[in-house]
Structures are given as structure tokens and as C-alpha cells.
PDB file of N, CA and C in Angstrom:
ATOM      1  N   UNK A   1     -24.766  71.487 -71.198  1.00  0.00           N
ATOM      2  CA  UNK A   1     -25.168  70.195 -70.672  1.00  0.00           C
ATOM      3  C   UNK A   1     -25.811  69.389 -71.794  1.00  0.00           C
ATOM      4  N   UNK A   2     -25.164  68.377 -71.962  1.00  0.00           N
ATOM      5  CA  UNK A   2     -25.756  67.403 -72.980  1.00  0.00           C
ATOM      6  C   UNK A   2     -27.045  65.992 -72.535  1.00  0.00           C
ATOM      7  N   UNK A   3     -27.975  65.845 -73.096  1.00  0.00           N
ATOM      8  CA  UNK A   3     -28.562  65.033 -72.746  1.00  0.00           C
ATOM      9  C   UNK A   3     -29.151  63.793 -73.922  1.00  0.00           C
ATOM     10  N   UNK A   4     -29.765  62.666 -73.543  1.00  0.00           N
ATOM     11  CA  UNK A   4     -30.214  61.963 -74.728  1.00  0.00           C
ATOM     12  C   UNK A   4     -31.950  62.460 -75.040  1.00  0.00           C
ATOM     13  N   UNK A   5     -31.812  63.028 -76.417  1.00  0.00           N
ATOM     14  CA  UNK A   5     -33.096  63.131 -76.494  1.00  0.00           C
ATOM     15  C   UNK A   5     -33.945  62.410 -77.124  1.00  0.00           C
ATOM     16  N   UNK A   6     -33.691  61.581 -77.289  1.00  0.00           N
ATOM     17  CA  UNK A   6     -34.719  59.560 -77.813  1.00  0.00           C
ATOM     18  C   UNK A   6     -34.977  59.695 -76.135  1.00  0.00           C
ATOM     19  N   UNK A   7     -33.897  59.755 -75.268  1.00  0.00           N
ATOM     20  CA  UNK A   7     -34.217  58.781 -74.023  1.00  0.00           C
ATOM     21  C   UNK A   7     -35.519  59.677 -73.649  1.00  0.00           C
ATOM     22  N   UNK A   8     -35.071  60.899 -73.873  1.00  0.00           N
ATOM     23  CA  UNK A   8     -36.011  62.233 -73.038  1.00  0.00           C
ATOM     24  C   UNK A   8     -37.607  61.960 -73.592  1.00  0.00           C
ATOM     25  N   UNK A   9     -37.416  61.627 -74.822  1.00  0.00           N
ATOM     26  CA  UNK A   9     -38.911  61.665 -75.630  1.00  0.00           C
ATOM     27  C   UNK A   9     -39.341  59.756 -75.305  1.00  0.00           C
ATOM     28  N   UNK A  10     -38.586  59.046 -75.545  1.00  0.00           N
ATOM     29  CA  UNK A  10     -39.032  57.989 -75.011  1.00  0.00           C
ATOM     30  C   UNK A  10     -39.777  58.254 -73.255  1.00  0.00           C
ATOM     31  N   UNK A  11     -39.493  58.596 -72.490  1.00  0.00           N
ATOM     32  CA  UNK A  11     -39.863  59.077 -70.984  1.00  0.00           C
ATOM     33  C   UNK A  11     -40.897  59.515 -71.069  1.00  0.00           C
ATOM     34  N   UNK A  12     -41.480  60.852 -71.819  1.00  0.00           N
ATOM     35  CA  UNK A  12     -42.368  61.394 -71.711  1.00  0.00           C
ATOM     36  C   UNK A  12     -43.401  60.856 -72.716  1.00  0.00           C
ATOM     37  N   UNK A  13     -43.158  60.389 -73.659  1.00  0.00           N
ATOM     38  CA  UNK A  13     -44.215  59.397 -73.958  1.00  0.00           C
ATOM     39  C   UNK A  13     -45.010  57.746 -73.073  1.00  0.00           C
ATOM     40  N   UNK A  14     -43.703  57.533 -72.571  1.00  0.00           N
ATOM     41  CA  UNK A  14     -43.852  56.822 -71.748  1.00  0.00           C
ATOM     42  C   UNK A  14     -45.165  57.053 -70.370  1.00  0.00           C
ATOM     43  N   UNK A  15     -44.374  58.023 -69.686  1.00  0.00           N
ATOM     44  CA  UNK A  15     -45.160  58.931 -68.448  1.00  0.00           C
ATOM     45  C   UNK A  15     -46.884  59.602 -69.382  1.00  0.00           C
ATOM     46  N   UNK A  16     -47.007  60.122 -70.420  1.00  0.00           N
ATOM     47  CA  UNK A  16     -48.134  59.733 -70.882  1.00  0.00           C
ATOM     48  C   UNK A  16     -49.493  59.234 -71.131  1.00  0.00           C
ATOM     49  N   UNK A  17     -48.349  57.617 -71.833  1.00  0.00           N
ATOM     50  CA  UNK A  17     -49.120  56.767 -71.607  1.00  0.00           C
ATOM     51  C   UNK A  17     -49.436  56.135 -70.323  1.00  0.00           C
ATOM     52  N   UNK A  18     -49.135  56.501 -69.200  1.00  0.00           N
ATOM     53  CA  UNK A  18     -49.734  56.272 -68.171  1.00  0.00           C
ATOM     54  C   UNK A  18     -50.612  56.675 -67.209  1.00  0.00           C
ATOM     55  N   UNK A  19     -50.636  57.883 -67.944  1.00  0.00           N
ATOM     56  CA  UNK A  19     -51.692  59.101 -67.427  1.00  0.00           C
ATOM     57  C   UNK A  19     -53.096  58.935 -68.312  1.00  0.00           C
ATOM     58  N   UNK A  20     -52.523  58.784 -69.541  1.00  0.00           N
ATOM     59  CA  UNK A  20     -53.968  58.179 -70.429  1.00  0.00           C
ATOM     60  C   UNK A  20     -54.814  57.059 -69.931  1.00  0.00           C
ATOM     61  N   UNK A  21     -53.620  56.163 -68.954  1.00  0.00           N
ATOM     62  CA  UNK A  21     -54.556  54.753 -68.641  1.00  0.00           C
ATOM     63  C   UNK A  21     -55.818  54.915 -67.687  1.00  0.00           C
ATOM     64  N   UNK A  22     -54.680  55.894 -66.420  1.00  0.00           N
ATOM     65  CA  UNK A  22     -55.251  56.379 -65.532  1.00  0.00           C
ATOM     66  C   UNK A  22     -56.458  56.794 -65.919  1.00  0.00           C
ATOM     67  N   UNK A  23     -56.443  57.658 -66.811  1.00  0.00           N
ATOM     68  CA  UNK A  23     -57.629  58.885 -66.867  1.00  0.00           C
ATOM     69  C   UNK A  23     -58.519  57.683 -67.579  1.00  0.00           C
ATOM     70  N   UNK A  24     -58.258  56.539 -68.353  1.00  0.00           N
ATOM     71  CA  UNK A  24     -59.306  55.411 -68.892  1.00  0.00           C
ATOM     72  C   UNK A  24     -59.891  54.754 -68.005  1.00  0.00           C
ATOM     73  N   UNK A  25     -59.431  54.596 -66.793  1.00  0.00           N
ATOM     74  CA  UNK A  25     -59.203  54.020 -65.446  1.00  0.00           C
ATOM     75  C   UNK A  25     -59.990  54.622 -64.248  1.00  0.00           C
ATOM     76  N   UNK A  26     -61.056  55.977 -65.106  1.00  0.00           N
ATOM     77  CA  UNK A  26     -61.497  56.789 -63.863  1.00  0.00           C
ATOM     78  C   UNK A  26     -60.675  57.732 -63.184  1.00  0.00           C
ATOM     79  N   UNK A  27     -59.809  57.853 -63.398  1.00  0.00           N
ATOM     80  CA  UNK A  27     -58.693  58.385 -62.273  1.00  0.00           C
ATOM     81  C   UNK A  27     -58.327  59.556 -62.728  1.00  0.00           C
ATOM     82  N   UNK A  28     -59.787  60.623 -63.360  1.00  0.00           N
ATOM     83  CA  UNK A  28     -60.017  61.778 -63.444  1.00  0.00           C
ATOM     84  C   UNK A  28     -59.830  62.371 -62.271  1.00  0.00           C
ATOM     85  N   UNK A  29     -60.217  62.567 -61.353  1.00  0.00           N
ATOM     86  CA  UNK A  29     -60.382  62.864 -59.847  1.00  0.00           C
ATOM     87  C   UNK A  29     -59.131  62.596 -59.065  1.00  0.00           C
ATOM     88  N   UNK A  30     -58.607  61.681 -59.559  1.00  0.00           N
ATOM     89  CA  UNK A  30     -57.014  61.521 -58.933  1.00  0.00           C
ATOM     90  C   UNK A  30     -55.735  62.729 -59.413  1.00  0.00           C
ATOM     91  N   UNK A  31     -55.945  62.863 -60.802  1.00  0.00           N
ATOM     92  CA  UNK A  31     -55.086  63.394 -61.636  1.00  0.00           C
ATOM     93  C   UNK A  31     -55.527  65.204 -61.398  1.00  0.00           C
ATOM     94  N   UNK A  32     -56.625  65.137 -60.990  1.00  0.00           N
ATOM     95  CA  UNK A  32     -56.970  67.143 -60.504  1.00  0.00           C
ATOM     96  C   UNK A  32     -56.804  67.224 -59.223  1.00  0.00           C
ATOM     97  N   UNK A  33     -56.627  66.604 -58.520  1.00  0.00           N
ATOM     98  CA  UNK A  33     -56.241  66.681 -56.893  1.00  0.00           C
ATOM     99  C   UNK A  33     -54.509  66.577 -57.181  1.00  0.00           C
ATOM    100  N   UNK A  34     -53.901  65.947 -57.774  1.00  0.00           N
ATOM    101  CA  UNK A  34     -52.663  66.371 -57.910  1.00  0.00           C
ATOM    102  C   UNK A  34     -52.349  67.879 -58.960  1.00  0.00           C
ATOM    103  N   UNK A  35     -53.271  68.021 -59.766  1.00  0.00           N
ATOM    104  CA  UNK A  35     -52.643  69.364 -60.475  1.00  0.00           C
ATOM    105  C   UNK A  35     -52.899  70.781 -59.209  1.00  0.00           C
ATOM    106  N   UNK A  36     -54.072  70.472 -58.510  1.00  0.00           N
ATOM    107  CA  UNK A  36     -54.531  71.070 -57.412  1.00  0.00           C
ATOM    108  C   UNK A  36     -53.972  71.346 -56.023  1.00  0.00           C
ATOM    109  N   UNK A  37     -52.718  70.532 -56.034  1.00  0.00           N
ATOM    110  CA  UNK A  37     -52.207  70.726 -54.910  1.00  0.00           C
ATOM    111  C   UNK A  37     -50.423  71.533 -55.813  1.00  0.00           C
ATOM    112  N   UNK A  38     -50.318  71.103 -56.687  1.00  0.00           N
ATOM    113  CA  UNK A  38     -48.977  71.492 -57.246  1.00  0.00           C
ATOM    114  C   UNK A  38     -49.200  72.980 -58.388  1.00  0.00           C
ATOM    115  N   UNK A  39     -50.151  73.572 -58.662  1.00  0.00           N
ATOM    116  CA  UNK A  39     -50.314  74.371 -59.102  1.00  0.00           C
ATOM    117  C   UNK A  39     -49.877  75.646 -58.214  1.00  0.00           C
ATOM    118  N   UNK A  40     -48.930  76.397 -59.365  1.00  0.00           N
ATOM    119  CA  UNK A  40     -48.459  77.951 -58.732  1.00  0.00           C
ATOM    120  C   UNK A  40     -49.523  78.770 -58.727  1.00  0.00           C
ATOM    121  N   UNK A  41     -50.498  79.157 -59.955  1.00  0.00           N
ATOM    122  CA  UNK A  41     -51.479  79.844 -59.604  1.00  0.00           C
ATOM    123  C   UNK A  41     -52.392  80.276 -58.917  1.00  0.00           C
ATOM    124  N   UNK A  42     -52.730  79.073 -58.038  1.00  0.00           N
ATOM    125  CA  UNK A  42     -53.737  79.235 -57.277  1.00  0.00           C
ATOM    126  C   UNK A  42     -53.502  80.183 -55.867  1.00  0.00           C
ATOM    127  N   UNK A  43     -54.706  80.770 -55.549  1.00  0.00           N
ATOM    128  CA  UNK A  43     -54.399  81.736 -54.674  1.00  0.00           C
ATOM    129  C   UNK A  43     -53.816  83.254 -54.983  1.00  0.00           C
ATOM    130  N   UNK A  44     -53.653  83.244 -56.443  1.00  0.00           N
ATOM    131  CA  UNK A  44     -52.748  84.691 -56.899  1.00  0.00           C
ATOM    132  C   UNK A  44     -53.740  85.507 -57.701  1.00  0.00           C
ATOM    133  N   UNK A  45     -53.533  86.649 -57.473  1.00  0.00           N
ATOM    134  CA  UNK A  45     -54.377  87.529 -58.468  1.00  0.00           C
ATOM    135  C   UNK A  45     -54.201  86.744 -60.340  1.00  0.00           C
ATOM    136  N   UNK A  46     -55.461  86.957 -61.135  1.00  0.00           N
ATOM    137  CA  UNK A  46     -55.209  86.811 -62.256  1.00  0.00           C
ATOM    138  C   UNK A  46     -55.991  87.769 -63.316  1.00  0.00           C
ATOM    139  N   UNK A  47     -55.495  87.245 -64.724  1.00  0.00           N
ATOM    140  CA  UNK A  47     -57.206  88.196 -65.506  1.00  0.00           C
ATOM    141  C   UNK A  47     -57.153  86.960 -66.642  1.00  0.00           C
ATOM    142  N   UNK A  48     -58.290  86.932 -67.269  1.00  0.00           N
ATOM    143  CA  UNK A  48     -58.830  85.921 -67.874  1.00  0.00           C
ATOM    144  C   UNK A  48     -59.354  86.563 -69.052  1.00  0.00           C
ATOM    145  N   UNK A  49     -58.776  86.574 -70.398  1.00  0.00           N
ATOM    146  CA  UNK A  49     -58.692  86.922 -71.210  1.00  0.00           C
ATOM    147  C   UNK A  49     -60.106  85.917 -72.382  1.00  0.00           C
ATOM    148  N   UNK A  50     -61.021  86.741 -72.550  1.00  0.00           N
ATOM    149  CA  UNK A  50     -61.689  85.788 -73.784  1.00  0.00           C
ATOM    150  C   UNK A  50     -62.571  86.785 -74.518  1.00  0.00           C
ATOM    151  N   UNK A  51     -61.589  86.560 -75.895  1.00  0.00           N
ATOM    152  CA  UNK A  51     -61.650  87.553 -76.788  1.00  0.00           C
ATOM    153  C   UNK A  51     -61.602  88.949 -75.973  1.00  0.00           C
ATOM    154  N   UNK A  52     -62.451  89.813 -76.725  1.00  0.00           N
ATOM    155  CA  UNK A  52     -62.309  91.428 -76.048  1.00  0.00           C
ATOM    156  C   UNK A  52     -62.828  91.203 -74.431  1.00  0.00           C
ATOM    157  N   UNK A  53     -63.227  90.326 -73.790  1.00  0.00           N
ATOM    158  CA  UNK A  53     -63.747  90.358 -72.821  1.00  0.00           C
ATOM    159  C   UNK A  53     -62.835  89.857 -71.636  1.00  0.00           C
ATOM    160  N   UNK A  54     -62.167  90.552 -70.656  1.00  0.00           N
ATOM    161  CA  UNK A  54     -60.938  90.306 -69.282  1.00  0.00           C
ATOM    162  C   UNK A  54     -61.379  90.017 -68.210  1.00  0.00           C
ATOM    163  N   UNK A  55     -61.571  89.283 -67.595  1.00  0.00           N
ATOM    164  CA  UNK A  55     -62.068  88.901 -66.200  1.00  0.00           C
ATOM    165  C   UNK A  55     -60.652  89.430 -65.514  1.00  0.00           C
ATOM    166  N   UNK A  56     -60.939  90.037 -64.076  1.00  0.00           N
ATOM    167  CA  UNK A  56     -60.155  89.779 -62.984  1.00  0.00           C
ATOM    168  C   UNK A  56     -60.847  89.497 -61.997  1.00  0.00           C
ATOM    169  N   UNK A  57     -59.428  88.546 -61.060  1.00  0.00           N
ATOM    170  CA  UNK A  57     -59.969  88.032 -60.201  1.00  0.00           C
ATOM    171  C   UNK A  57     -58.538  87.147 -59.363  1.00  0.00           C
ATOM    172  N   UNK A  58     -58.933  85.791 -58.263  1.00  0.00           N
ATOM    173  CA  UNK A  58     -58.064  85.449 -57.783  1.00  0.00           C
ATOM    174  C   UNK A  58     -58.233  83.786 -58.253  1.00  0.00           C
ATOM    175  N   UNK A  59     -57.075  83.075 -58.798  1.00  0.00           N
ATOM    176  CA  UNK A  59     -57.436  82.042 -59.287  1.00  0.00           C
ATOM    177  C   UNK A  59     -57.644  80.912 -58.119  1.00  0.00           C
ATOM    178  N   UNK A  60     -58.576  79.935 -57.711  1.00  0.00           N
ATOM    179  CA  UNK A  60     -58.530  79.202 -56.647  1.00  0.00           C
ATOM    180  C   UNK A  60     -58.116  77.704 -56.766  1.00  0.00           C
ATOM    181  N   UNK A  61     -58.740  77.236 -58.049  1.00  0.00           N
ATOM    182  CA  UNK A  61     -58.627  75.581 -58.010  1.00  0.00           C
ATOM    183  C   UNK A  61     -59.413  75.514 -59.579  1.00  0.00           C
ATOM    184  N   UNK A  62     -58.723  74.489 -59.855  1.00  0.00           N
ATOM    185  CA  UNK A  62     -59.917  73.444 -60.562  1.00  0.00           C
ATOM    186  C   UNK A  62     -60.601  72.652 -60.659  1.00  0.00           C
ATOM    187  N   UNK A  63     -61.854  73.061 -60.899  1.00  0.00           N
ATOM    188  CA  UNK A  63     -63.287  71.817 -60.533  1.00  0.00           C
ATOM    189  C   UNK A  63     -63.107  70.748 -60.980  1.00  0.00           C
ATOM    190  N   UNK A  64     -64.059  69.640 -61.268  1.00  0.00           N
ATOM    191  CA  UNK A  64     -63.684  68.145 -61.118  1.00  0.00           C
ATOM    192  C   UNK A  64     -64.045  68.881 -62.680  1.00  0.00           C
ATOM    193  N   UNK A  65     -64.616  69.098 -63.517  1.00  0.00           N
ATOM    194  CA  UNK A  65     -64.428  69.018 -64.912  1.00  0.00           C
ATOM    195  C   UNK A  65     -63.331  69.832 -65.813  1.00  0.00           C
ATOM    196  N   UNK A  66     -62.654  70.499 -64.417  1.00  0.00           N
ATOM    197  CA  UNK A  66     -61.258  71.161 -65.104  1.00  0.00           C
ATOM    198  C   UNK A  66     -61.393  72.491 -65.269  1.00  0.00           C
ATOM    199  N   UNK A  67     -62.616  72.709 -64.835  1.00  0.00           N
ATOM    200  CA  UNK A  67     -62.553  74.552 -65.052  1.00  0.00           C
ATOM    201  C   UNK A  67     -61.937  75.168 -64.463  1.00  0.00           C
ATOM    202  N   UNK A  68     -61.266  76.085 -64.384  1.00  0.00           N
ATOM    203  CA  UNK A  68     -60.770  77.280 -63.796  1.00  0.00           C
ATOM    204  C   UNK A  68     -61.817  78.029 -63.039  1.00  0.00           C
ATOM    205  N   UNK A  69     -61.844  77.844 -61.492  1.00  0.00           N
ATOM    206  CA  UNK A  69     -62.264  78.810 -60.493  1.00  0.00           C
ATOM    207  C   UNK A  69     -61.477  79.759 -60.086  1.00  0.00           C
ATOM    208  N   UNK A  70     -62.467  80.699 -60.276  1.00  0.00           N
ATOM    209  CA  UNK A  70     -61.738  82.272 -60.271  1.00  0.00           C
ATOM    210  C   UNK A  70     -62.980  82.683 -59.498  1.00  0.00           C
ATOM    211  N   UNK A  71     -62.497  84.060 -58.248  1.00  0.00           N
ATOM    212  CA  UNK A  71     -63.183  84.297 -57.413  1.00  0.00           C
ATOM    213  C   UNK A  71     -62.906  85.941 -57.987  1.00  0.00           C
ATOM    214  N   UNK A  72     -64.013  86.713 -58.530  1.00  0.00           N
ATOM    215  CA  UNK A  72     -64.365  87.584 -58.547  1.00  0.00           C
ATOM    216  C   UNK A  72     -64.934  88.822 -57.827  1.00  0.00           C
ATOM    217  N   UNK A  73     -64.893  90.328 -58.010  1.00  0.00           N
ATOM    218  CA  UNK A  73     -65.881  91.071 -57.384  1.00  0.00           C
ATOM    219  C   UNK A  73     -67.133  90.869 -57.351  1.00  0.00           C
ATOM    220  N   UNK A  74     -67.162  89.842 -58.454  1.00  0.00           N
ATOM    221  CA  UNK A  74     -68.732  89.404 -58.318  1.00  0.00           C
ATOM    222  C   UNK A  74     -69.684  88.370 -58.177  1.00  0.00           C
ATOM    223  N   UNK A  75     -68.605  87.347 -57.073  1.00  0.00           N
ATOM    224  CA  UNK A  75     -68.491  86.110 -57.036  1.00  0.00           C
ATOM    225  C   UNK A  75     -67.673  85.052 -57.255  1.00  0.00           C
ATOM    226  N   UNK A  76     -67.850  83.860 -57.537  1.00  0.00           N
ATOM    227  CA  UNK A  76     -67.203  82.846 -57.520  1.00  0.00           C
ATOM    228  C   UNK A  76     -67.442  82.665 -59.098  1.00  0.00           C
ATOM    229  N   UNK A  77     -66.862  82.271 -60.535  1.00  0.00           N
ATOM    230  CA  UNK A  77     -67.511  81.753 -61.338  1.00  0.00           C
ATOM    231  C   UNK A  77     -65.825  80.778 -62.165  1.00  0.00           C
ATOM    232  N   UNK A  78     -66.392  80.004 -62.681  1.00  0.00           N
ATOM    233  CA  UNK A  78     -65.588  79.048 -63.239  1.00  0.00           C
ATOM    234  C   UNK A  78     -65.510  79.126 -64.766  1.00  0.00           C
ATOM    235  N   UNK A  79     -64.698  78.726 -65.410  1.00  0.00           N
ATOM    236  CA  UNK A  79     -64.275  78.942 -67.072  1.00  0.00           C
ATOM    237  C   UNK A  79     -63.246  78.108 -67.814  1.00  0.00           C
ATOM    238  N   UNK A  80     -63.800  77.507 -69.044  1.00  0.00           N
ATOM    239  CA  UNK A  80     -63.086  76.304 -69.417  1.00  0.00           C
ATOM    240  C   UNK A  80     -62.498  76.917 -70.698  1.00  0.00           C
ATOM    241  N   UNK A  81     -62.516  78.700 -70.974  1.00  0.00           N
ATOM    242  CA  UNK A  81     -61.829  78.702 -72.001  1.00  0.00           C
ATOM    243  C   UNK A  81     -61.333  79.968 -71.627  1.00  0.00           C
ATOM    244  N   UNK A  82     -59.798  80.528 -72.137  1.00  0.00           N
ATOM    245  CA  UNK A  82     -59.423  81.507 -71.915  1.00  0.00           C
ATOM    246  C   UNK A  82     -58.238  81.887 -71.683  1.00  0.00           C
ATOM    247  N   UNK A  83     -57.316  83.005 -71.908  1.00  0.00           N
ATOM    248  CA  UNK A  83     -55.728  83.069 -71.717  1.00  0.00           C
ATOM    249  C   UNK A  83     -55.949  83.736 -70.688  1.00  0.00           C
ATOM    250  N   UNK A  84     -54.837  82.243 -69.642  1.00  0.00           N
ATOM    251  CA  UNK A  84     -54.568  83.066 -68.318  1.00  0.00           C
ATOM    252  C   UNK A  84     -53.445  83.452 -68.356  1.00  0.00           C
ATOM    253  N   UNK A  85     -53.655  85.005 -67.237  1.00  0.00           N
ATOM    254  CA  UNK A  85     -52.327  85.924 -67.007  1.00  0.00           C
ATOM    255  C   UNK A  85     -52.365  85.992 -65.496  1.00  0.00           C
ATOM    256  N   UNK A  86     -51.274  85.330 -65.144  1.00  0.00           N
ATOM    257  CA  UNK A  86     -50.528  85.269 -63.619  1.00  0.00           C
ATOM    258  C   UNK A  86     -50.515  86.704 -63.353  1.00  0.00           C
ATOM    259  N   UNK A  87     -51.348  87.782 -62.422  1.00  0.00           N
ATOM    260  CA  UNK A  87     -50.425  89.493 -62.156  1.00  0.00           C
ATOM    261  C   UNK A  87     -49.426  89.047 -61.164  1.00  0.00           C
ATOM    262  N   UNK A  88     -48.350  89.447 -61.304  1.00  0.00           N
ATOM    263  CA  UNK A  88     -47.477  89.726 -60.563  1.00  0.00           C
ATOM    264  C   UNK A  88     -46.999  90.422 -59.187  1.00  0.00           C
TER     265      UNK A  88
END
């Protein structure tokens, strides 16, 4: 399948810059209620990788500053840095 890729990169620069406006625009809170409803992760077991240190847990949402809520054996706690792994 062949496609144009100017057109493809024109688009997504495009779509972008409109998300940048938004987010200039306040429309922080708009833009995590949509990653929040379209996100696969949420609700699935995960582990949370930072450095030697693995969290597991179940991933739930992201807070209004973008953290990753993850519900633990030992609570609820949130994290803005870290490689997530979907378990299967």
C-alpha cells in the first residue's frame, strides 16, 4: 500500500499544532479526559519499572498533572516517571 508521506507528515504536524493551541488555551483538562477515556491500559494489571526498583499493580487513570495512577497492594500511588509494562 502506497501512501503520500509530505501529505502524512504535513497532517500530523498539522493535528499538533492544534493540540499545542489547545493545551495554550487551558485545555489541559480537556486533552486527559480524552487520553482517559481512550487508553488500553487502564484497568489492566501492570509493573512500573524505575531503575532497579518494579512496582506492581493495576493501572487506573491519569491525574490532571499526567501521572500515572496505579493501585497497589499498598494503596493507591501515582508516578510521573517510569517504563510501563502492560502484563498480559
Amino acid at each position: 500500500m502506497e501512501f503520500d508521506r509530505t501529505k502524512l507528515l504535513q497532517t500530523l504536524l498539522q493535528e499538533a499544532d492544534l493540540l499545542l493551541a489547545r493545551l495554550n488555551e487551558g485545555g489541559l483538562h480537556e486533552i486527559m479526559g480524552e487520553w482517559n477515556k481512550r487508553c488500553t491500559m487502564f484497568g489492566k494489571p501492570v509493573t512500573l519499572s524505575q531503575g532497579d526498583n518494579v512496582i506492581s499493580g493495576t493501572a487506573l487513570s491519569l491525574n490532571d498533572d499526567g501521572g500515572l495512577v496505579v493501585k497497589t497492594d499498598a494503596g493507591q500511588s501515582t508516578f510521573y516517571a517510569g517504563d510501563v509494562t502492560v502484563i498480559q
